[in-house]
N, C-alpha and C. Protein backbone atom coordinates (compact mmCIF):
# COMPACT_ATOMS: atom_id res chain seq x y z
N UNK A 1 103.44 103.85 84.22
CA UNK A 1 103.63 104.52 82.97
C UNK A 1 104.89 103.97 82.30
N UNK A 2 105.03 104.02 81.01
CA UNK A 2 105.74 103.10 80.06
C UNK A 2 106.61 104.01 79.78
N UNK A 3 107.91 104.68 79.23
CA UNK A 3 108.51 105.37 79.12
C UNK A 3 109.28 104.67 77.35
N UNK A 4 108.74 105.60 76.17
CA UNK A 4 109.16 104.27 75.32
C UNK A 4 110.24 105.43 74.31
N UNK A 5 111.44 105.29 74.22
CA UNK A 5 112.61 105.98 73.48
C UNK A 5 112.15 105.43 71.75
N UNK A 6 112.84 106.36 71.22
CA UNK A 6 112.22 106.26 69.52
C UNK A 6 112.56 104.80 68.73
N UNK A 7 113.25 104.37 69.79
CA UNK A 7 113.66 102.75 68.82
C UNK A 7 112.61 101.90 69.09
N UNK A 8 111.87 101.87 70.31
CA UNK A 8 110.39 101.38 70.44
C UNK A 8 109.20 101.76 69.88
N UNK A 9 109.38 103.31 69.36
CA UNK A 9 107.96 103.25 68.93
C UNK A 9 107.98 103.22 67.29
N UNK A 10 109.84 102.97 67.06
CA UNK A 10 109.43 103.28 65.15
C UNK A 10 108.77 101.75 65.60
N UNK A 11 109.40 100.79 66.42
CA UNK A 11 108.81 99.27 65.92
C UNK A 11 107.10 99.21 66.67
N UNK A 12 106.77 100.04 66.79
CA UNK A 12 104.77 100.21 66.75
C UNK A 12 104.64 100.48 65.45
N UNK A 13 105.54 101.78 64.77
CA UNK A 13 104.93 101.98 63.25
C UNK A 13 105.29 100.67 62.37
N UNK A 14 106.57 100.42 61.93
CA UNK A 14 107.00 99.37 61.23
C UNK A 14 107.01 98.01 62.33
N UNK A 15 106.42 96.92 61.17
CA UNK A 15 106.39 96.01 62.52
C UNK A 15 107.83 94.94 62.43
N UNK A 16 108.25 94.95 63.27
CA UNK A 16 109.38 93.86 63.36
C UNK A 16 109.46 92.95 64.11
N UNK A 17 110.23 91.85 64.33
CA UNK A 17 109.90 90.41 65.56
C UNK A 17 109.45 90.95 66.48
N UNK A 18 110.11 92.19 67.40
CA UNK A 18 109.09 92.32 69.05
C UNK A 18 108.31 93.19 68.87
N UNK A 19 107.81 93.40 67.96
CA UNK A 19 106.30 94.10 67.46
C UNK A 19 105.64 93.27 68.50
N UNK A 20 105.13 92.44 67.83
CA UNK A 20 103.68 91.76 69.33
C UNK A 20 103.87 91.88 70.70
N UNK A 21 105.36 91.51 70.93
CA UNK A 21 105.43 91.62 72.74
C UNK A 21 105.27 93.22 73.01
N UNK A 22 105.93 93.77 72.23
CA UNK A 22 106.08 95.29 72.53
C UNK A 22 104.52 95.79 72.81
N UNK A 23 103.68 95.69 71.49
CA UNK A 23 102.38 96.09 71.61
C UNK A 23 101.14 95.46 73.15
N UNK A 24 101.64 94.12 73.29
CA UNK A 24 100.99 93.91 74.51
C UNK A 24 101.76 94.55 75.65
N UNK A 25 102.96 94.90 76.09
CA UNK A 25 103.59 95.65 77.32
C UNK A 25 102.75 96.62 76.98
N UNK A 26 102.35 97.84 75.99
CA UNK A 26 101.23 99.11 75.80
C UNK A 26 100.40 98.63 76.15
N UNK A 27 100.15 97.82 75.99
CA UNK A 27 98.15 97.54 75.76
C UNK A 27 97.75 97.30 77.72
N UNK A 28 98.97 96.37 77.92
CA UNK A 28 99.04 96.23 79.29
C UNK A 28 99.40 97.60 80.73
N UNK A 29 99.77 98.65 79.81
CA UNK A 29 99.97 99.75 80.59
C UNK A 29 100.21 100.85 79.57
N UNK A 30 98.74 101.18 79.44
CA UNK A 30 98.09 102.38 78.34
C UNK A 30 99.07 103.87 78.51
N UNK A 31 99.58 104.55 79.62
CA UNK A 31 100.00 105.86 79.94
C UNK A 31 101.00 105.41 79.22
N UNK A 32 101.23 106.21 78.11
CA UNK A 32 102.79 105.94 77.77
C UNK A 32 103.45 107.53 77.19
N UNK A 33 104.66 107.88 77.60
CA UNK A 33 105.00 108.76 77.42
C UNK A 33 106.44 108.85 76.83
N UNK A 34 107.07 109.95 76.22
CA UNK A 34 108.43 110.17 75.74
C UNK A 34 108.81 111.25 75.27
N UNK A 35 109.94 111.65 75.34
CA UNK A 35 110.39 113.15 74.89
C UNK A 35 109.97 113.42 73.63
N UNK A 36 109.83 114.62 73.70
CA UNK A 36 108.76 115.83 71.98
C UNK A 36 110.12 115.00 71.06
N UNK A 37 111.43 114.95 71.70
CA UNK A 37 112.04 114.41 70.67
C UNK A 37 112.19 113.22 69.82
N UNK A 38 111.14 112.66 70.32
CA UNK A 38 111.20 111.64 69.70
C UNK A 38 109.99 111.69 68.29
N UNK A 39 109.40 113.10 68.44
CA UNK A 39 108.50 112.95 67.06
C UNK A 39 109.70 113.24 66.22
N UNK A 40 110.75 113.76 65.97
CA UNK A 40 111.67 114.58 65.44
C UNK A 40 112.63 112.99 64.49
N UNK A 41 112.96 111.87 65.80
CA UNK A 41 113.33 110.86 65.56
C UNK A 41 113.18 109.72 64.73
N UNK A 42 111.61 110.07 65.13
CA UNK A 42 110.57 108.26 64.29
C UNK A 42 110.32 108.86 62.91
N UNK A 43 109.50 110.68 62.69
CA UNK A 43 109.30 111.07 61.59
C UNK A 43 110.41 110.41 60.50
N UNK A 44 111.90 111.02 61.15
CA UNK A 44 112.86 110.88 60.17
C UNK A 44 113.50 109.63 59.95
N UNK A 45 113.25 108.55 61.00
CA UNK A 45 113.66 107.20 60.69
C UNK A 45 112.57 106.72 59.98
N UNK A 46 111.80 106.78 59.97
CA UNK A 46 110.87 106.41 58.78
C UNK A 46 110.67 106.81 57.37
N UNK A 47 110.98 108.16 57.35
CA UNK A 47 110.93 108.71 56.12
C UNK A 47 112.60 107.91 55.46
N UNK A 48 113.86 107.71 56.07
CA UNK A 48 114.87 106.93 55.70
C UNK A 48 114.73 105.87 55.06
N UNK A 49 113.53 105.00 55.82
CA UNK A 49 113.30 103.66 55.36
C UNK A 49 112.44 103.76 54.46
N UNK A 50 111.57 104.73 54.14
CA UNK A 50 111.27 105.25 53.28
C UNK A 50 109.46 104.12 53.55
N UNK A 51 108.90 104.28 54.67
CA UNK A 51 107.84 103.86 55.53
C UNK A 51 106.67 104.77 55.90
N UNK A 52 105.83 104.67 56.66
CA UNK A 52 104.55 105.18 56.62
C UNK A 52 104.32 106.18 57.08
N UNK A 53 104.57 107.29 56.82
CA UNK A 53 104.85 108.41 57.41
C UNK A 53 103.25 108.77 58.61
N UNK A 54 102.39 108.40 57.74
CA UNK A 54 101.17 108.65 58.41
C UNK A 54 100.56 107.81 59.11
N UNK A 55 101.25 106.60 59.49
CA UNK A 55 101.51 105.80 60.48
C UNK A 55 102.28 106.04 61.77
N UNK A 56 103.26 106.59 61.43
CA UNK A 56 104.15 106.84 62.45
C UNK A 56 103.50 108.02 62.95
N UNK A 57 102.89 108.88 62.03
CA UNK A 57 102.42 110.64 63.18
C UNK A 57 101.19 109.88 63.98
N UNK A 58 100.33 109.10 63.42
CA UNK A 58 99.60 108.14 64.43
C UNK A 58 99.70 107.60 65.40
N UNK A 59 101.02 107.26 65.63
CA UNK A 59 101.30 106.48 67.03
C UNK A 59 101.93 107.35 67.29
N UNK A 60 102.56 108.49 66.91
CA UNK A 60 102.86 109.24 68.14
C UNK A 60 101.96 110.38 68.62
N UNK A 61 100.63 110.41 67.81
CA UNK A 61 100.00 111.11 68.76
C UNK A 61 99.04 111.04 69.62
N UNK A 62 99.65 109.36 69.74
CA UNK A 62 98.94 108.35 71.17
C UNK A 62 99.81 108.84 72.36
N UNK A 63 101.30 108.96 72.02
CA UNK A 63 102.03 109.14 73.19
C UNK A 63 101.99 110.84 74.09
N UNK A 64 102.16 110.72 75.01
CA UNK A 64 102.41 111.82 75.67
C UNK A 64 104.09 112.38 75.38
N UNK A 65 104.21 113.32 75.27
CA UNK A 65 105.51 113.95 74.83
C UNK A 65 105.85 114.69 75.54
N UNK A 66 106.52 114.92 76.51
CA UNK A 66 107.80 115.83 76.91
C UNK A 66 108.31 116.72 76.64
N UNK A 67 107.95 118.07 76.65
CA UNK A 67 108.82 118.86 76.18
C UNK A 67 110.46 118.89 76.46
N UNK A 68 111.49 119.58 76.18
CA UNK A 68 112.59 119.23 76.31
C UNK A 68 112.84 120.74 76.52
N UNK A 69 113.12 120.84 77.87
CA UNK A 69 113.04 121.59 78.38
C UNK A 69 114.86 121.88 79.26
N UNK A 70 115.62 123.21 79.47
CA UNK A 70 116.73 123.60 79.73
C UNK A 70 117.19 122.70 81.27
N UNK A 71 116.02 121.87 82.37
CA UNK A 71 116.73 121.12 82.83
C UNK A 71 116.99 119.78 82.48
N UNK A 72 116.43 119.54 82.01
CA UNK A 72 116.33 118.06 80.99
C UNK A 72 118.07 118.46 80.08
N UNK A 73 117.89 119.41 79.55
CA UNK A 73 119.38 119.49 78.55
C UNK A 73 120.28 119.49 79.75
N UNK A 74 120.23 119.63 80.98
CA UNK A 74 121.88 119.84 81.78
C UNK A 74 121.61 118.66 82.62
N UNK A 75 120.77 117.81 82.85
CA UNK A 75 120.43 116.73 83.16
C UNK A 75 121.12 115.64 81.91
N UNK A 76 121.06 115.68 80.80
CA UNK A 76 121.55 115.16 80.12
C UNK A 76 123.18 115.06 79.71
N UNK A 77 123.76 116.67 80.50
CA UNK A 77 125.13 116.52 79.77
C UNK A 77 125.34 116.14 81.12
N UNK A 78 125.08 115.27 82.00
CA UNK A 78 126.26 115.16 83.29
C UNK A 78 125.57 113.26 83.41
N UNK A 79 124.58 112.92 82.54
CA UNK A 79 124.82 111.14 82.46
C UNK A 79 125.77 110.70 82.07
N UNK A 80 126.06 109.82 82.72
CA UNK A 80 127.06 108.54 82.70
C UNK A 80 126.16 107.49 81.46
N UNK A 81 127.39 106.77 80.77
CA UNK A 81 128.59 106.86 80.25
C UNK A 81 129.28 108.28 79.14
N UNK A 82 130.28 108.88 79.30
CA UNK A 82 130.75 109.47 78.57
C UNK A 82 130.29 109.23 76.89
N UNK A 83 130.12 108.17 76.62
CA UNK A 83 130.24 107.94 75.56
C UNK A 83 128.77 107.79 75.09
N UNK A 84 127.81 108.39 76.17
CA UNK A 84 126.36 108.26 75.74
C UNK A 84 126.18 109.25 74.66
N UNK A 85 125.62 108.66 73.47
CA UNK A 85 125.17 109.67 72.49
C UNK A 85 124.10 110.94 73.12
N UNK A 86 124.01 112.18 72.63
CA UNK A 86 123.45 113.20 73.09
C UNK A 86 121.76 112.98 72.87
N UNK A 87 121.78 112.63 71.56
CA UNK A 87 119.57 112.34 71.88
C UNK A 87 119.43 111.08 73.04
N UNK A 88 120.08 110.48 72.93
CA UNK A 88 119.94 109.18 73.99
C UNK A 88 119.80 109.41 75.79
N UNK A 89 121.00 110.32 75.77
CA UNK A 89 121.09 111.13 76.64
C UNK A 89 120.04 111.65 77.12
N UNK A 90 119.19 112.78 76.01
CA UNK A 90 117.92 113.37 76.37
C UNK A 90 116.76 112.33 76.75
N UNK A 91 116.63 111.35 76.14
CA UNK A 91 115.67 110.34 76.79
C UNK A 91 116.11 109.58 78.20
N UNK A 92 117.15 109.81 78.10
CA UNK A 92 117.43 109.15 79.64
C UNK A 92 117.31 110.14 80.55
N UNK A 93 117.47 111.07 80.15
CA UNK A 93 117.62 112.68 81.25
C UNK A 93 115.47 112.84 81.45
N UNK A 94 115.23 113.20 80.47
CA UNK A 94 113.51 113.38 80.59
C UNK A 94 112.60 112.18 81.31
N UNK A 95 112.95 110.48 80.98
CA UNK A 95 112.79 109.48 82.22
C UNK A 95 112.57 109.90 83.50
N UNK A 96 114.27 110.79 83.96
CA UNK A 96 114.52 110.76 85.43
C UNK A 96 113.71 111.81 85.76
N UNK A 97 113.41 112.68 84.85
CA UNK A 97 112.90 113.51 85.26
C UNK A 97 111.35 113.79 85.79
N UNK A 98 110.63 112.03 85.02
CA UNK A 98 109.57 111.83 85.57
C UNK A 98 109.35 110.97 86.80
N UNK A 99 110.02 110.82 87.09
CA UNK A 99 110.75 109.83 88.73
C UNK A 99 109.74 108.53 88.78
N UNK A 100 109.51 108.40 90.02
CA UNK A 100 108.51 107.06 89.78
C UNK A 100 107.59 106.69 89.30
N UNK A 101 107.10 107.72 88.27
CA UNK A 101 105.91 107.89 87.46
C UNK A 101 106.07 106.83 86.41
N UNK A 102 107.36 106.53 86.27
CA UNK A 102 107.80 105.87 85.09
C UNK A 102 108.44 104.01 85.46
N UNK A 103 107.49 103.21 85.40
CA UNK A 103 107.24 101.68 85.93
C UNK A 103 108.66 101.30 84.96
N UNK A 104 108.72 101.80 83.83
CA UNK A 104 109.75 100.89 82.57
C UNK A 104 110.27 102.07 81.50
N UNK A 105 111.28 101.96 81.39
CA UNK A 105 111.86 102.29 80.01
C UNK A 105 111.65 101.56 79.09
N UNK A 106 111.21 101.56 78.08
CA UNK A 106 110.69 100.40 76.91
C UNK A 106 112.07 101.01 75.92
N UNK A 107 113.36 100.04 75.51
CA UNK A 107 114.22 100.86 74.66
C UNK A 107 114.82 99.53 73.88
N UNK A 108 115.29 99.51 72.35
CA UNK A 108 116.26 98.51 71.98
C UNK A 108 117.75 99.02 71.29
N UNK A 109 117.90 99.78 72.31
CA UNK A 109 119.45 100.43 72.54
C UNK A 109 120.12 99.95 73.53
N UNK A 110 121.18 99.41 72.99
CA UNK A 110 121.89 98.73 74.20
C UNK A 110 122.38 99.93 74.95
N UNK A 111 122.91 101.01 74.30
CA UNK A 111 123.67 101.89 75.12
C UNK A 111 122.86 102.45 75.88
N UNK A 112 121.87 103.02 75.26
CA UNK A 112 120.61 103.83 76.00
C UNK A 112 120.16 102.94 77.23
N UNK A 113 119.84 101.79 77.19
CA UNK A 113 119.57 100.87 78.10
C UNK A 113 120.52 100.69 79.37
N UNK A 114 122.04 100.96 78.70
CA UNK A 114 122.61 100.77 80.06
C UNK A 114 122.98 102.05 80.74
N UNK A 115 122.70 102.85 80.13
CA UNK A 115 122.82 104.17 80.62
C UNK A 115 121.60 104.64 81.55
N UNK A 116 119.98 104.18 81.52
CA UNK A 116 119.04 104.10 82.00
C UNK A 116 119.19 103.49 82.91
N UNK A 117 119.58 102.34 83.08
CA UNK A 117 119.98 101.42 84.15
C UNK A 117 121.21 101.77 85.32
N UNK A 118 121.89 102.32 84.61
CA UNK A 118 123.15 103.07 85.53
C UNK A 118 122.38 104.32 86.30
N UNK A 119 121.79 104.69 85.69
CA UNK A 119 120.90 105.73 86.48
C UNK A 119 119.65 105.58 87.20
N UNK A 120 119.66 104.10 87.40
CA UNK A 120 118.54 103.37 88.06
C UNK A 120 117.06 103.39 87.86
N UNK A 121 117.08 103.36 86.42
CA UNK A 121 115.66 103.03 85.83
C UNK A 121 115.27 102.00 85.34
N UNK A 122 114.40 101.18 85.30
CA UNK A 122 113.92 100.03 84.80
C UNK A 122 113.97 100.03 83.62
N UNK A 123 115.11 98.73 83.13
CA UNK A 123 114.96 98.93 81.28
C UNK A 123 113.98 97.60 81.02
N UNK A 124 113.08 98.09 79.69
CA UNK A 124 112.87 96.44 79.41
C UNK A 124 113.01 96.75 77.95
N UNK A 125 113.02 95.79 77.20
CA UNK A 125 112.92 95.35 75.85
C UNK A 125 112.05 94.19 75.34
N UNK A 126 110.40 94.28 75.15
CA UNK A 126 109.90 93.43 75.37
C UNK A 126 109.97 92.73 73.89
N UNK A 127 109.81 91.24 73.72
CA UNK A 127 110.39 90.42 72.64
C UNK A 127 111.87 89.87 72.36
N UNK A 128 112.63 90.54 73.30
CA UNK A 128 113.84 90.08 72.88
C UNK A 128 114.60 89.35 74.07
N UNK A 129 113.15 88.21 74.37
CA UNK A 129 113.71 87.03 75.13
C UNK A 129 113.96 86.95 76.41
């Protein structure tokens, strides 16, 4: 199962350079899941860019969503690095919380990425080499 944070799936709605690799890592491992927060995320980064709104509720209601749930929030305030932003946090906290269920983090956050990784989850970023 694919574990994909909201910076991966705005680039399913809007397409950008690792659009194609990204879409074959899905296609190559269909279960894909991510925190409810991330409908909250893509809605509003898209509506910013001022993009497909009814595109984006489309692909996310391919994904499986997560509720975000009170251990997930105290799971989140005790990740490493200090300086992890708090939604980032929640996607790294809801990951662990699916344990080996979860083959990859799909993310193009550096911070989020190394914060996933510090907590010993598989990051990838597919397209970016």
């Amino acid at each position: 199962m694919l574990y994909l944070d909201s910076s991966a799936i705005v680039k399913l709605v809007a397409r950008e350079p690792e659009t194609p690799e990204l879409v074959k890592a899905v296609r190559a491992d269909p279960a894909v899941i991510s925190s409810a927060l991330a409908w909250t995320e893509v809605i509003r980064a898209v509506r910013r860019a001022r993009g497909r709104i009814a595109r984006a509720r489309e692909v996310l209601e391919g994904i499986a969503l997560v509720p975000v749930d009170e251990g997930i929030l105290r799971g989140a305030a005790d990740l490493a690095p200090v300086g992890l932003r708090t939604l980032d946090a929640i996607h790294v906290a809801t990951a662990l919380t699916l344990g080996e269920d979860v083959a990859s983090l799909v993310t193009y956050d550096g911070r989020l990425a190394e914060a996933a990784a510090t907590a010993g989850i598989q990051v990838i970023a597919p397209g970016t080499g």
